[in-house]
N, C-alpha and C. Protein backbone atom coordinates (compact mmCIF):
# COMPACT_ATOMS: atom_id res chain seq x y z
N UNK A 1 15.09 20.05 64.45
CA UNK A 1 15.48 18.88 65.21
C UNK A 1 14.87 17.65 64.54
N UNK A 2 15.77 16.53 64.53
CA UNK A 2 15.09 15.28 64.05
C UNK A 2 14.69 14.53 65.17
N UNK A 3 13.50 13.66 64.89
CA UNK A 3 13.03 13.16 65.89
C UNK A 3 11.86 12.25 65.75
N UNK A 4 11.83 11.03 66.36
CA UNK A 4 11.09 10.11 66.05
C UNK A 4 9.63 9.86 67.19
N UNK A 5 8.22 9.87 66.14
CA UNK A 5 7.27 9.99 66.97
C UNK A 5 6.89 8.42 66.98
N UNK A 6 6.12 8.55 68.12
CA UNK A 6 5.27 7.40 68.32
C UNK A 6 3.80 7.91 68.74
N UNK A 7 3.33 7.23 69.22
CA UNK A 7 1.66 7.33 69.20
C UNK A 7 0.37 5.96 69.43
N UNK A 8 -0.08 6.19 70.55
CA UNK A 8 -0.85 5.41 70.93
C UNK A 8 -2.25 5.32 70.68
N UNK A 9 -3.64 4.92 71.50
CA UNK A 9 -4.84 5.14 70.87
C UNK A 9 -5.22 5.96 72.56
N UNK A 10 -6.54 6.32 72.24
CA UNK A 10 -7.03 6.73 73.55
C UNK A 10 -8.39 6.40 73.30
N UNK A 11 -9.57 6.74 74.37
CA UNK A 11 -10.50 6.31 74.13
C UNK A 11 -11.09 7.23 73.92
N UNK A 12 -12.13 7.27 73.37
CA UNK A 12 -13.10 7.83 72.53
C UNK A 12 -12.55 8.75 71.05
N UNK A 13 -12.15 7.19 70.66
CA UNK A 13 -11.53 7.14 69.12
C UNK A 13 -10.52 8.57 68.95
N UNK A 14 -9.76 8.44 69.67
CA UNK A 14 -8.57 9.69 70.13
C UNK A 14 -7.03 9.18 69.71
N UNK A 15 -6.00 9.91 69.74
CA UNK A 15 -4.82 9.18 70.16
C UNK A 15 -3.62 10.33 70.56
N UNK A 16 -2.80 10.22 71.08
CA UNK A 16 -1.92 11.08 71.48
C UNK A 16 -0.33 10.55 71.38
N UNK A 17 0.37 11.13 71.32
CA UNK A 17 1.77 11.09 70.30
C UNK A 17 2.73 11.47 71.35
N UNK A 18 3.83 10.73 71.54
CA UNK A 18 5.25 10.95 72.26
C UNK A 18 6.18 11.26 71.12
N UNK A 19 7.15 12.60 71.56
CA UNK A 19 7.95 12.90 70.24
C UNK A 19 9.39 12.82 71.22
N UNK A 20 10.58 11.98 70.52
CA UNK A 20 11.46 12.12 71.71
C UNK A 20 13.14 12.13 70.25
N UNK A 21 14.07 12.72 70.56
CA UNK A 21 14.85 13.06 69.75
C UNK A 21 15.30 12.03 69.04
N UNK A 22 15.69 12.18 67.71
CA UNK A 22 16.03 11.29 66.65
C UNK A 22 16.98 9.98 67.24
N UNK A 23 16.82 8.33 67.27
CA UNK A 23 17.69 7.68 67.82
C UNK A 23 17.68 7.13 69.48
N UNK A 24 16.83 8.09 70.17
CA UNK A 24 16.67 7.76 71.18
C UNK A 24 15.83 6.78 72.07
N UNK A 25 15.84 6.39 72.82
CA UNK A 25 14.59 5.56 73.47
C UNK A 25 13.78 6.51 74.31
N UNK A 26 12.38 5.99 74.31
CA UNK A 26 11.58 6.07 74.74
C UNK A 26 11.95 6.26 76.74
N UNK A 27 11.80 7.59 77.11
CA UNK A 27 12.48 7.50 78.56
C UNK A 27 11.33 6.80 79.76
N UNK A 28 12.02 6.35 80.59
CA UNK A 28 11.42 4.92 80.78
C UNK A 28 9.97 5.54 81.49
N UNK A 29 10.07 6.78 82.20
CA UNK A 29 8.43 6.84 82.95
C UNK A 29 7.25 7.04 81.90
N UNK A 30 7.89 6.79 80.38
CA UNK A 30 7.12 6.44 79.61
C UNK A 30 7.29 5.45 78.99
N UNK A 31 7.61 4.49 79.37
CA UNK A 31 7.57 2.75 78.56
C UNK A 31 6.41 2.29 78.84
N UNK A 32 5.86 2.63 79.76
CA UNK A 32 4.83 1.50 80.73
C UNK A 32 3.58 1.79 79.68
N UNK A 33 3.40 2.07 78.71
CA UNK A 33 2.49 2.74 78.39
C UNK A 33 2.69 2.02 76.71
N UNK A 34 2.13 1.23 75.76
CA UNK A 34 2.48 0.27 74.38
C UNK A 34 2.12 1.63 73.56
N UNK A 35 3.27 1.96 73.17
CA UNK A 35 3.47 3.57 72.25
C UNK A 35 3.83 2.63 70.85
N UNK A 36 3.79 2.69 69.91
CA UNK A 36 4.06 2.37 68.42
C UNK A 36 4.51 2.84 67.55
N UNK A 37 5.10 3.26 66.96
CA UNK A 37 6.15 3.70 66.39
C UNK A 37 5.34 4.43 65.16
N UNK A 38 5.13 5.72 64.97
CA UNK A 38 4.92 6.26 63.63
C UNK A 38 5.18 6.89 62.63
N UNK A 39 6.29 7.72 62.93
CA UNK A 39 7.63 8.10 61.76
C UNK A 39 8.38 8.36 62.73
N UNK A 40 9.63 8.24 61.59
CA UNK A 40 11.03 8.26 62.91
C UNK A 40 11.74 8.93 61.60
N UNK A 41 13.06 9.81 62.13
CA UNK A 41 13.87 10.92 61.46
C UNK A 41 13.32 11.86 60.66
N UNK A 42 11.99 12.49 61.27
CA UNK A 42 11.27 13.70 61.06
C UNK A 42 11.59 15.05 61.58
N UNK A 43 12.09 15.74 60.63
CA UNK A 43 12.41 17.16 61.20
C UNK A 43 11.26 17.94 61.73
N UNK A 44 11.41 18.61 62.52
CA UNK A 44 10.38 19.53 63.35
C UNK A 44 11.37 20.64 64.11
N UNK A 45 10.38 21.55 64.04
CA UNK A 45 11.22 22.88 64.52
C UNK A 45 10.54 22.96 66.07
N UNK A 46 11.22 22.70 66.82
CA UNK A 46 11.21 22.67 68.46
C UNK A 46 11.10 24.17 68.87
N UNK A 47 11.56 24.81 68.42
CA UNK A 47 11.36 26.39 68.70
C UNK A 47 9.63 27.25 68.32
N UNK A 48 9.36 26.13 67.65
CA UNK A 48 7.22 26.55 67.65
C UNK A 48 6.64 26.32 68.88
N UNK A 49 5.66 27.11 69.13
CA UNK A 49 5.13 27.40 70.26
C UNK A 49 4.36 26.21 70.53
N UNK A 50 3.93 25.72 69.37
CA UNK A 50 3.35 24.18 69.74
C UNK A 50 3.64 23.20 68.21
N UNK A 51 3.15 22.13 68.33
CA UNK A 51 3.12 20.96 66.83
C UNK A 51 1.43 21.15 67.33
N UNK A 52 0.57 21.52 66.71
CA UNK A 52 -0.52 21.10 66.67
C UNK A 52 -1.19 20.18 66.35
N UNK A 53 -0.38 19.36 64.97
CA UNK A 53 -0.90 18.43 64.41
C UNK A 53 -0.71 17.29 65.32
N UNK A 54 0.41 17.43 66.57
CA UNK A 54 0.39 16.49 66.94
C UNK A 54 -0.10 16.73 68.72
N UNK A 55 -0.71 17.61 68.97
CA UNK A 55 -1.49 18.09 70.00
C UNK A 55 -0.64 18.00 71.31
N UNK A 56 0.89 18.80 70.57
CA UNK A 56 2.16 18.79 71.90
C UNK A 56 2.21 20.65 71.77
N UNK A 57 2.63 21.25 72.98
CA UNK A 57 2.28 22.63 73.13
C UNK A 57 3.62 22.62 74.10
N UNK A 58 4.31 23.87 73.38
CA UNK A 58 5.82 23.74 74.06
C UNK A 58 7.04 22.76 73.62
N UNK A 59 6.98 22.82 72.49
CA UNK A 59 8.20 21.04 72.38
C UNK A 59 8.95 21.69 73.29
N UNK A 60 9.79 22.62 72.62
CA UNK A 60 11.28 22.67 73.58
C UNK A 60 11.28 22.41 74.59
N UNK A 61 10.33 23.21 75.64
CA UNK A 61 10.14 23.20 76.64
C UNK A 61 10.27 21.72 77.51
N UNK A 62 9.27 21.08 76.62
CA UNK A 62 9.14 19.88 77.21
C UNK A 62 10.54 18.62 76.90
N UNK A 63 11.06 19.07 75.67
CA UNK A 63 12.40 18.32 75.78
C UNK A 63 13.10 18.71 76.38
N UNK A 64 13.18 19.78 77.10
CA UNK A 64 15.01 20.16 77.55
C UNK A 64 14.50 19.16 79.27
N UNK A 65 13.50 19.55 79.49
CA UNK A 65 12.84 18.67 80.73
C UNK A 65 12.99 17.91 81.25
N UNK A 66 12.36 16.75 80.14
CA UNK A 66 11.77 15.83 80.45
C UNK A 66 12.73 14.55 79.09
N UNK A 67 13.14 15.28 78.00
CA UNK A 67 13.55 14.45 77.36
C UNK A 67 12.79 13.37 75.99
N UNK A 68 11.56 14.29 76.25
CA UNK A 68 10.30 13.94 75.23
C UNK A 68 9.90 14.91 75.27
N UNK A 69 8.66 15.20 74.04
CA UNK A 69 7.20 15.80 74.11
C UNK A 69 6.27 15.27 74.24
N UNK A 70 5.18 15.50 74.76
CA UNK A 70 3.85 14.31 74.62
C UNK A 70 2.63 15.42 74.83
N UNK A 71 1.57 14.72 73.90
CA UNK A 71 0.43 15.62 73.59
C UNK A 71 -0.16 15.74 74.90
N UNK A 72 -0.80 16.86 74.70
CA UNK A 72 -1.62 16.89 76.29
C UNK A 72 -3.00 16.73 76.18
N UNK A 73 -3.36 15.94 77.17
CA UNK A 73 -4.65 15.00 77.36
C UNK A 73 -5.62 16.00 76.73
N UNK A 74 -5.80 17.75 76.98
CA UNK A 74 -7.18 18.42 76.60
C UNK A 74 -6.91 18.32 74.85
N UNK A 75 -5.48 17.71 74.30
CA UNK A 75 -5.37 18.33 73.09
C UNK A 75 -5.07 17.21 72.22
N UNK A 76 -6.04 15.49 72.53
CA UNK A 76 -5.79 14.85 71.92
C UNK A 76 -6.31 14.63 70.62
N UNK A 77 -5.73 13.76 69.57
CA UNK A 77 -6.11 13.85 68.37
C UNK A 77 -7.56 12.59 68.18
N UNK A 78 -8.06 13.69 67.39
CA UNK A 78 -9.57 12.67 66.88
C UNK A 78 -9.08 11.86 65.78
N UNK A 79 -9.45 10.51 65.57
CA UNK A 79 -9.15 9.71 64.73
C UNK A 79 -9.73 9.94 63.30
C-alpha cells in the first residue's frame, strides 16, 4: 500500500507518526493535533503485524477502521 506519513513531537524528546493512505487527508478527529508531513508515496505492506519503525501495531487493522494508523502512545519513538 502507498501511503503518506506524518509525524509529530511528544514530550520527553519522543514523537509518534499518523500513516493514512497515499493522497488522502488527514481524517478530521485527527487534524486537531499540528502533524507535519514526513514522506508521502511510501510503500508499506499493511498486512505486517506491526511497522515498528514507526511504533504502529496492526496497520490494517487500524486502516480498514479508522482510516489511518497511528503509533501507540506505549510505542513512541525516541528522538
Amino acid at each position: 500500500m502507498r501511503v503518506d506519513i506524518y509525524r509529530r513531537p511528544e514530550s520527553e524528546h519522543k514523537r509518534s507518526y499518523l500513516v493514512v493512505p497515499e493522497g488522502r487527508v488527514i481524517p478530521e478527529e485527527a487534524t486537531n493535533i499540528d502533524w507535519l508531513s514526513d514522506r508521502r508515496g511510501i510503500d508499506l505492506n499493511e498486512n505486517q503485524a506491526a511497522w515498528p519503525d514507526l511504533g504502529i501495531d496492526d496497520p490494517e487493522r487500524q486502516i480498514e477502521e479508522k482510516g489511518y494508523a497511528i503509533t501507540g502512545v506505549q510505542h513512541q519513538i525516541q528522538e
